[in-house]
PDB file of N, CA and C in Angstrom:
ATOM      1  N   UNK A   1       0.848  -1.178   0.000  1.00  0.00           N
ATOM      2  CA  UNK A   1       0.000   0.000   0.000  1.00  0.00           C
ATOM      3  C   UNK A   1       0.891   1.237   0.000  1.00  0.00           C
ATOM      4  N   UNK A   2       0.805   2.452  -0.782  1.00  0.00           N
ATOM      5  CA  UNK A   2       1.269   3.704  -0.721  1.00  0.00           C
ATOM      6  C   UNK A   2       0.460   4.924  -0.290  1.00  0.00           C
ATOM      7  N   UNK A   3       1.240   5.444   0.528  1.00  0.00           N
ATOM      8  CA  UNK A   3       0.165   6.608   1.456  1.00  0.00           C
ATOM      9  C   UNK A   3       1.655   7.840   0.502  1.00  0.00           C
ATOM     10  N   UNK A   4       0.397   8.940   0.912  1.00  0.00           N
ATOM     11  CA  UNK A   4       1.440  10.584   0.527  1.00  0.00           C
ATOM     12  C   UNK A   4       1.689  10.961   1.840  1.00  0.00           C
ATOM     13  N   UNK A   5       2.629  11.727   1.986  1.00  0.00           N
ATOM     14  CA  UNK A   5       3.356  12.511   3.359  1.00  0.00           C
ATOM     15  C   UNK A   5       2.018  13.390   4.320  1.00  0.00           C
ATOM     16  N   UNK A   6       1.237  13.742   3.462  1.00  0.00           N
ATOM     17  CA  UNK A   6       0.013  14.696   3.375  1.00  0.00           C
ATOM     18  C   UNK A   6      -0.837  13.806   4.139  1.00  0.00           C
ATOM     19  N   UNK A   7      -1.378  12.485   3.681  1.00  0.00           N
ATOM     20  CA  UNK A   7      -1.906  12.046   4.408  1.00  0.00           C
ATOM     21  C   UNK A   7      -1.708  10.985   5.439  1.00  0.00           C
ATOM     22  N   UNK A   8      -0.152  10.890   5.837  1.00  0.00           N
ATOM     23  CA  UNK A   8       0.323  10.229   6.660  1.00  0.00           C
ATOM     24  C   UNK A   8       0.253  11.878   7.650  1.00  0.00           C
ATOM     25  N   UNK A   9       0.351  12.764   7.872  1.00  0.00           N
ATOM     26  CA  UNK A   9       0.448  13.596   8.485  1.00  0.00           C
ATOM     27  C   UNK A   9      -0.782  13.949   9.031  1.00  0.00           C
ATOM     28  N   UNK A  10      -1.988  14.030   8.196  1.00  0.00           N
ATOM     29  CA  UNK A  10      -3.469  14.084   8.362  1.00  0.00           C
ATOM     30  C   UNK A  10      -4.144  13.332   8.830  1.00  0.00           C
ATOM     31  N   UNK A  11      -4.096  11.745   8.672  1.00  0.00           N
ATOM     32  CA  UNK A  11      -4.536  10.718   9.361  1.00  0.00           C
ATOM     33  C   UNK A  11      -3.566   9.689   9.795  1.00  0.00           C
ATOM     34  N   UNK A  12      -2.701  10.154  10.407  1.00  0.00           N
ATOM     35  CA  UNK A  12      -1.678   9.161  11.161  1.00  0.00           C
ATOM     36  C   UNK A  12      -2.142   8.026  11.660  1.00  0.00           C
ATOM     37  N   UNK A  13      -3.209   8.131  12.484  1.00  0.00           N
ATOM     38  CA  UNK A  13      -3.671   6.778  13.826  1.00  0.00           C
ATOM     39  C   UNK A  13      -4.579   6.028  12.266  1.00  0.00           C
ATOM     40  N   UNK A  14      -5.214   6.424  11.277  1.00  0.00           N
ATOM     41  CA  UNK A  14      -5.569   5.430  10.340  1.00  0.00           C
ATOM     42  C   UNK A  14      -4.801   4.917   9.753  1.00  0.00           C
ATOM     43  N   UNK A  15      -3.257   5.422   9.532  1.00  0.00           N
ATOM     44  CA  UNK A  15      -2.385   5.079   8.600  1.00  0.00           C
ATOM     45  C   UNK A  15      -1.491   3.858   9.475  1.00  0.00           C
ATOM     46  N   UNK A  16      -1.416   4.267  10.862  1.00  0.00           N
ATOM     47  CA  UNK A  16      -0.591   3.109  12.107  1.00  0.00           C
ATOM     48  C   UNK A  16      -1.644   2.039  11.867  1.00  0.00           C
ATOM     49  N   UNK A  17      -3.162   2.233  11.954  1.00  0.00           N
ATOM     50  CA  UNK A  17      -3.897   0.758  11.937  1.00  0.00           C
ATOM     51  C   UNK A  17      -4.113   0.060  10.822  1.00  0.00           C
ATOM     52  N   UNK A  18      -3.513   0.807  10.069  1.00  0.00           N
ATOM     53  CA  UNK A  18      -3.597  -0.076   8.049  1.00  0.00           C
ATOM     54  C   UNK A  18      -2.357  -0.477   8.269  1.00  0.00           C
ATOM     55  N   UNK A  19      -0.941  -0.197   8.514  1.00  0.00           N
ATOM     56  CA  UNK A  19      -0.026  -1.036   8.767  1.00  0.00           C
ATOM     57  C   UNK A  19      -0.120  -1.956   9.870  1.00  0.00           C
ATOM     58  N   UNK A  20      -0.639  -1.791  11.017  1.00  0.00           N
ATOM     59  CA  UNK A  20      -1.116  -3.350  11.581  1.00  0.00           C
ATOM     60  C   UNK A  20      -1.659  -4.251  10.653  1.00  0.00           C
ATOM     61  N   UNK A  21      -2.468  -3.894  10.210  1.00  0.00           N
ATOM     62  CA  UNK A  21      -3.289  -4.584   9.330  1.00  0.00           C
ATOM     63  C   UNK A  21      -2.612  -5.635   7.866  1.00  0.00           C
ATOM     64  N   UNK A  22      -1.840  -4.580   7.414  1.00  0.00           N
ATOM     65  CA  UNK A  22      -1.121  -4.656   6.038  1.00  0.00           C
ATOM     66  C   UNK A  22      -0.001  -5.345   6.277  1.00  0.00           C
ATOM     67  N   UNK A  23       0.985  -4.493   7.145  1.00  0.00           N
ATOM     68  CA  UNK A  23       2.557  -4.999   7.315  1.00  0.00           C
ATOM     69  C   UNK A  23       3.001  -4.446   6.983  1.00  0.00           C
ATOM     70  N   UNK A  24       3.294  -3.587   5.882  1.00  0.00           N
ATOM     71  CA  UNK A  24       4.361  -1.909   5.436  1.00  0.00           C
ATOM     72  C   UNK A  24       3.207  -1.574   4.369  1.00  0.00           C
ATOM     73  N   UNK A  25       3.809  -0.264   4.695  1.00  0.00           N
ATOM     74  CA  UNK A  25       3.024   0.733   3.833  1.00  0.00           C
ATOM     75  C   UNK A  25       4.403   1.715   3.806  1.00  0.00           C
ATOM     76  N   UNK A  26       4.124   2.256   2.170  1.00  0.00           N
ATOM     77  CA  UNK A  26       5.465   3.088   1.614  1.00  0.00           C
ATOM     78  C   UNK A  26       4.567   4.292   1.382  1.00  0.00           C
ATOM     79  N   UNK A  27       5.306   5.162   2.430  1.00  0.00           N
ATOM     80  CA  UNK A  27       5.247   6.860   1.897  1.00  0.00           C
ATOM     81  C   UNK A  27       6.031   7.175   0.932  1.00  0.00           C
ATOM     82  N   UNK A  28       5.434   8.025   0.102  1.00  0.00           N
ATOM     83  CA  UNK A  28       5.884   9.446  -1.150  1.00  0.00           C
ATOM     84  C   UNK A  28       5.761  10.357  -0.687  1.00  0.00           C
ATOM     85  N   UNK A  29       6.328  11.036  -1.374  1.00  0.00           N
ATOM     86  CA  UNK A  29       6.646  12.823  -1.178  1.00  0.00           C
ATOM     87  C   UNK A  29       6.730  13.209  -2.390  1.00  0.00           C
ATOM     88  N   UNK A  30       5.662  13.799  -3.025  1.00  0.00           N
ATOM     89  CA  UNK A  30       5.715  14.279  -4.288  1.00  0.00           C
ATOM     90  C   UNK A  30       5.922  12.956  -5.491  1.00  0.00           C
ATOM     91  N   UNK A  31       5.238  11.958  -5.025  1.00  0.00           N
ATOM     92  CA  UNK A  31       5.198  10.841  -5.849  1.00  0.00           C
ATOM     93  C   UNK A  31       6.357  10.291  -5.857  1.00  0.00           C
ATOM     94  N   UNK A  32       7.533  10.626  -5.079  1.00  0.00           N
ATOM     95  CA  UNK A  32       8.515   9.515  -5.215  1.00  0.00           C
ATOM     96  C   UNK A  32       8.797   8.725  -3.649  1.00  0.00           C
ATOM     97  N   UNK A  33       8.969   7.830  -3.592  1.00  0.00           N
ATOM     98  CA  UNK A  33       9.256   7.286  -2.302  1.00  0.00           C
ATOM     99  C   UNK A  33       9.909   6.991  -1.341  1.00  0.00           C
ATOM    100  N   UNK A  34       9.836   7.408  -0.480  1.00  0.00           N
ATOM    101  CA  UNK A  34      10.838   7.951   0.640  1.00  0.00           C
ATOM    102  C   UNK A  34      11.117   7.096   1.778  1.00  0.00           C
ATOM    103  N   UNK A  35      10.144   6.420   2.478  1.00  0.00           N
ATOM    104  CA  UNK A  35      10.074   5.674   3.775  1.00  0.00           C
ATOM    105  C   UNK A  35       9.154   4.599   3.486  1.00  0.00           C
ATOM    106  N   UNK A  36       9.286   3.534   4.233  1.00  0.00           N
ATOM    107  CA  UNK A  36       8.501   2.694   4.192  1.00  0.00           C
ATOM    108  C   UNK A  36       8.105   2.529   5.925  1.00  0.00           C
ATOM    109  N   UNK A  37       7.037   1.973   6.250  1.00  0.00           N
ATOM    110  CA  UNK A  37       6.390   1.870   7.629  1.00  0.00           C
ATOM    111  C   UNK A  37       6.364   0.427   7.388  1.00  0.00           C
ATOM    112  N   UNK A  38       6.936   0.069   8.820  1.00  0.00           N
ATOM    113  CA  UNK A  38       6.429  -1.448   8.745  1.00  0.00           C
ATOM    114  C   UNK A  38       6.039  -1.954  10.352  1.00  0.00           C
ATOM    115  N   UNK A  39       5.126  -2.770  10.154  1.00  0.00           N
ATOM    116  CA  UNK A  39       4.810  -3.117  11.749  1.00  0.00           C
ATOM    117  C   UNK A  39       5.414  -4.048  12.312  1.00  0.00           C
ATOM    118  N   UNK A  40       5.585  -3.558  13.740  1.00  0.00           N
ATOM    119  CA  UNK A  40       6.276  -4.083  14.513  1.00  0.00           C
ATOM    120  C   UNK A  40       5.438  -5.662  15.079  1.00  0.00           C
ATOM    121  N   UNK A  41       5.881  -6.880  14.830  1.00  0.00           N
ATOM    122  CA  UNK A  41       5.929  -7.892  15.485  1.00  0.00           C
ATOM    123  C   UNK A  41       6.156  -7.972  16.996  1.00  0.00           C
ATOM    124  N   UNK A  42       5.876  -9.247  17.309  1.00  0.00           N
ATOM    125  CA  UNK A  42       6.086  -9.468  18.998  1.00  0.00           C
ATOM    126  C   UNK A  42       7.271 -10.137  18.917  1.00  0.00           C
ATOM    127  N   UNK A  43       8.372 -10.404  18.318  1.00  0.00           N
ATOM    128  CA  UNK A  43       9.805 -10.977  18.553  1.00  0.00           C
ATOM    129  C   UNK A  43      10.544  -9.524  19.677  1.00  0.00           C
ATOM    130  N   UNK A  44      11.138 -10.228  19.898  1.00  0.00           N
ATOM    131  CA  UNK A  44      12.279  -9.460  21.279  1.00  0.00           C
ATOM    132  C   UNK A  44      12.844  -8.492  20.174  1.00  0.00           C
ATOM    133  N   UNK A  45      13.448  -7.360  21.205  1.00  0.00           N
ATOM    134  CA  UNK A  45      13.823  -6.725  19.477  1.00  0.00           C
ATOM    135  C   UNK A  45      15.492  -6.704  19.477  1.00  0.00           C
ATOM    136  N   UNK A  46      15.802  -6.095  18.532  1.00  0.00           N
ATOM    137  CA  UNK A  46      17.320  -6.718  18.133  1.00  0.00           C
ATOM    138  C   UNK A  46      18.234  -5.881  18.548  1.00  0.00           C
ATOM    139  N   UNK A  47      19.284  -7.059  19.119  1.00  0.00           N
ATOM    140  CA  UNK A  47      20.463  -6.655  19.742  1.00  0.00           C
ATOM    141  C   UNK A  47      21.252  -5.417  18.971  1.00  0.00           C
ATOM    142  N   UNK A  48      22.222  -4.914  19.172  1.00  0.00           N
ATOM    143  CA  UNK A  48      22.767  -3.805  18.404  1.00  0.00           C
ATOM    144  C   UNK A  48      24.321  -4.463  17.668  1.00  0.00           C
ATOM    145  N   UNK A  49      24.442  -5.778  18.323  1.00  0.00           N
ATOM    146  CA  UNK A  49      25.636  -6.443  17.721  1.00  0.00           C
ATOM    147  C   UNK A  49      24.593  -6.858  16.623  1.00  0.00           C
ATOM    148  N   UNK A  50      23.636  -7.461  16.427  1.00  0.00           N
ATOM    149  CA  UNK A  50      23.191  -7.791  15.588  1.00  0.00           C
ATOM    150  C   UNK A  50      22.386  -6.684  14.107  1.00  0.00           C
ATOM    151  N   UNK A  51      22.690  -5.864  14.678  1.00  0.00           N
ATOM    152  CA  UNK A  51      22.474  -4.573  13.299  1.00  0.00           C
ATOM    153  C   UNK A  51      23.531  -5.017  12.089  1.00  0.00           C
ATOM    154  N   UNK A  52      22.853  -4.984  10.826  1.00  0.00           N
ATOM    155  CA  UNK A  52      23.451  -4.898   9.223  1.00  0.00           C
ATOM    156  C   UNK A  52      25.171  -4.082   9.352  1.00  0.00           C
ATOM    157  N   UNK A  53      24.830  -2.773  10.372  1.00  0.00           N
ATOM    158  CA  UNK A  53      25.633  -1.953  10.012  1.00  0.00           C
ATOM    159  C   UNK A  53      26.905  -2.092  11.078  1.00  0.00           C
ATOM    160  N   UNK A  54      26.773  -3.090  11.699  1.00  0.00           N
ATOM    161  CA  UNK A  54      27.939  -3.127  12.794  1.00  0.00           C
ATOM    162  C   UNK A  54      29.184  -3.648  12.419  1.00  0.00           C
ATOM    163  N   UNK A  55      30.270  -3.528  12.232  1.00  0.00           N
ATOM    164  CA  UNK A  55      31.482  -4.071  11.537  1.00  0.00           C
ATOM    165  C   UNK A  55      31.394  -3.498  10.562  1.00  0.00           C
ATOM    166  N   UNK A  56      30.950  -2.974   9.405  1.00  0.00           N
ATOM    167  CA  UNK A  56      30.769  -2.606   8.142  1.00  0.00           C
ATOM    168  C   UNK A  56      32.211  -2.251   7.756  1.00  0.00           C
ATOM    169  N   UNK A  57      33.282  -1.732   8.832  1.00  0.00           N
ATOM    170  CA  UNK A  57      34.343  -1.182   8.538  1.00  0.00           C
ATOM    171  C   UNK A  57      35.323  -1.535   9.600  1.00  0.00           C
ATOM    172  N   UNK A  58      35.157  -3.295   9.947  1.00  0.00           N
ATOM    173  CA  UNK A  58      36.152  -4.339  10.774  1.00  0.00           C
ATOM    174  C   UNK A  58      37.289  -4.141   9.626  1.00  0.00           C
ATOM    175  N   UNK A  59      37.176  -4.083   8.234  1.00  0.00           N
ATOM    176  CA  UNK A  59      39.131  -4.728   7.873  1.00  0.00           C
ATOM    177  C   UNK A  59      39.439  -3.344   7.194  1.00  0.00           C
ATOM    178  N   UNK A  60      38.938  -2.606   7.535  1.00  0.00           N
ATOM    179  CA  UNK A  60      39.760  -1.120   7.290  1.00  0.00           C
ATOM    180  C   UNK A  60      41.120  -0.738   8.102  1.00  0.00           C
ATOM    181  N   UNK A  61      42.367  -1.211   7.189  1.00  0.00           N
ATOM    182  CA  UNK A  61      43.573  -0.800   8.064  1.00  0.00           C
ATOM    183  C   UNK A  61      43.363   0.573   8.659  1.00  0.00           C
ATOM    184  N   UNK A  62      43.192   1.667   8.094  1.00  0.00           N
ATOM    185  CA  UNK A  62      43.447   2.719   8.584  1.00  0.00           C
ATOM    186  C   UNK A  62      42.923   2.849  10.200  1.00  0.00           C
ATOM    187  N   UNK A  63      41.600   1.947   9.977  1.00  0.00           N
ATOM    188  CA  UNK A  63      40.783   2.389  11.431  1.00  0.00           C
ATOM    189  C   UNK A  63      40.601   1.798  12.630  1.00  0.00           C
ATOM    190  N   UNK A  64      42.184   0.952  12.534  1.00  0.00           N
ATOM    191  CA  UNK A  64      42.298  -0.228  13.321  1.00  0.00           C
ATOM    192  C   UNK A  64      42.977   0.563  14.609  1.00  0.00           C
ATOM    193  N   UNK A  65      43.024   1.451  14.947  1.00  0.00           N
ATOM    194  CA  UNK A  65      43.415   2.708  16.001  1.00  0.00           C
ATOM    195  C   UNK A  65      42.425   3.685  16.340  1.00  0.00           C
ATOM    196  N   UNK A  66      41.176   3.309  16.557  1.00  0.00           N
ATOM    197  CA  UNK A  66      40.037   3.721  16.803  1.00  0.00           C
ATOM    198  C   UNK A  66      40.819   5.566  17.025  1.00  0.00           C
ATOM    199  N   UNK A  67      41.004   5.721  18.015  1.00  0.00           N
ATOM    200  CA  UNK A  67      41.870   6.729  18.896  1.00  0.00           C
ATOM    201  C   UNK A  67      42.797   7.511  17.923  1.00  0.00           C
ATOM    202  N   UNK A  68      43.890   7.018  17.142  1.00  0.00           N
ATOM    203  CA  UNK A  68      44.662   7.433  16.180  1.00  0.00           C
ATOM    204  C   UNK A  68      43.895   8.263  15.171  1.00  0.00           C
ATOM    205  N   UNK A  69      42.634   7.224  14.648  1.00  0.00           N
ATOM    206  CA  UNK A  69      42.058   7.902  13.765  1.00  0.00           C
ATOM    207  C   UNK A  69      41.244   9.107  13.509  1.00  0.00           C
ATOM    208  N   UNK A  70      41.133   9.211  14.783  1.00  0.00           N
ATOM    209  CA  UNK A  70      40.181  10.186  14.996  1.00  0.00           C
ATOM    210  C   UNK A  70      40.859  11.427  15.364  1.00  0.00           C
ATOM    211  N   UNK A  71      41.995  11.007  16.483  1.00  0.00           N
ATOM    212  CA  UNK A  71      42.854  12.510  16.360  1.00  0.00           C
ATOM    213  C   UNK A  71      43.264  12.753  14.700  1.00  0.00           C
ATOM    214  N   UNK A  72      43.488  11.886  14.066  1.00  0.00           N
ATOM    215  CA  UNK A  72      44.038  12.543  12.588  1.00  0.00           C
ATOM    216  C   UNK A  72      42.834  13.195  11.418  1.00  0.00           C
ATOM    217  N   UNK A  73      41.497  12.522  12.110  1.00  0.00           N
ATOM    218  CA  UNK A  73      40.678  13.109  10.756  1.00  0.00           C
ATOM    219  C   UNK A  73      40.117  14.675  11.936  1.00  0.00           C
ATOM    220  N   UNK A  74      40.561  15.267  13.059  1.00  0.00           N
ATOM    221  CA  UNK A  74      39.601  16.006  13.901  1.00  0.00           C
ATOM    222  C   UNK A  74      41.171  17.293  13.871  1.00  0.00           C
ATOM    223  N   UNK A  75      42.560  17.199  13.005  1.00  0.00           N
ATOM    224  CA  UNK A  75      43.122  17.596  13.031  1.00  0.00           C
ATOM    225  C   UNK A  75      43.051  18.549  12.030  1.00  0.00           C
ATOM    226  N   UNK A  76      43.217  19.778  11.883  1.00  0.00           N
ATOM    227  CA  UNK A  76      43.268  20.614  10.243  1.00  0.00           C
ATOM    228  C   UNK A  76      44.122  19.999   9.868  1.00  0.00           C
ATOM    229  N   UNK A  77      43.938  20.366   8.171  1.00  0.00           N
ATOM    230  CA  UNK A  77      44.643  20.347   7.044  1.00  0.00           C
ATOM    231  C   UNK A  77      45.545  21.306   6.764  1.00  0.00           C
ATOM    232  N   UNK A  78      45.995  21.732   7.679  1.00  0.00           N
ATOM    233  CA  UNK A  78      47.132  22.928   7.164  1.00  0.00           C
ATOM    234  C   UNK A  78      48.233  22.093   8.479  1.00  0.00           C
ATOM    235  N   UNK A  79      48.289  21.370   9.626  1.00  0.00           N
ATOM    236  CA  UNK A  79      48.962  20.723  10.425  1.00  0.00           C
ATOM    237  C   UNK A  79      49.080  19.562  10.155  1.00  0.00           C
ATOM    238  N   UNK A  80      48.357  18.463   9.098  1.00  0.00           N
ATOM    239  CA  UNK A  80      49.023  17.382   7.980  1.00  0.00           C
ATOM    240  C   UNK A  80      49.940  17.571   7.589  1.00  0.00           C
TER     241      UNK A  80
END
């Protein structure tokens, strides 16, 4: 199902009980699509080790100095 921003904003509590109902519903904004809504299940919810985005950047030599790296990217470019 696709809702507009307009009327996810206008009828919110109808738009939360059509995704109970449905399971996702994708907002537009000016006809293109932006977000999707999806309902929440009764599973436990998920660990943060278990996020897509955790490690994403484990075999990056550079950033294997958590500490190092950060003093060097928080340093100007005229003291490089």
């Amino acid at each position: 199902m696709v809702v507009t921003a307009k009327q996810l904003r206008l009828k919110t509590s109808e738009v939360l009980k059509k995704v109970q109902q449905v399971g996702s519903i994708t907002v537009t904004l000016r006809g293109k699509p932006v977000a999707k809504l999806t309902a929440l299940d009764g599973k436990k919810p998920m660990r943060a080790a278990d996020h897509p985005a955790v490690g994403m950047w484990a075999d990056r030599e550079d950033m294997k100095d958590v500490h190092a790296w950060l003093k060097k990217i928080r340093t100007p470019r005229y003291l490089r």
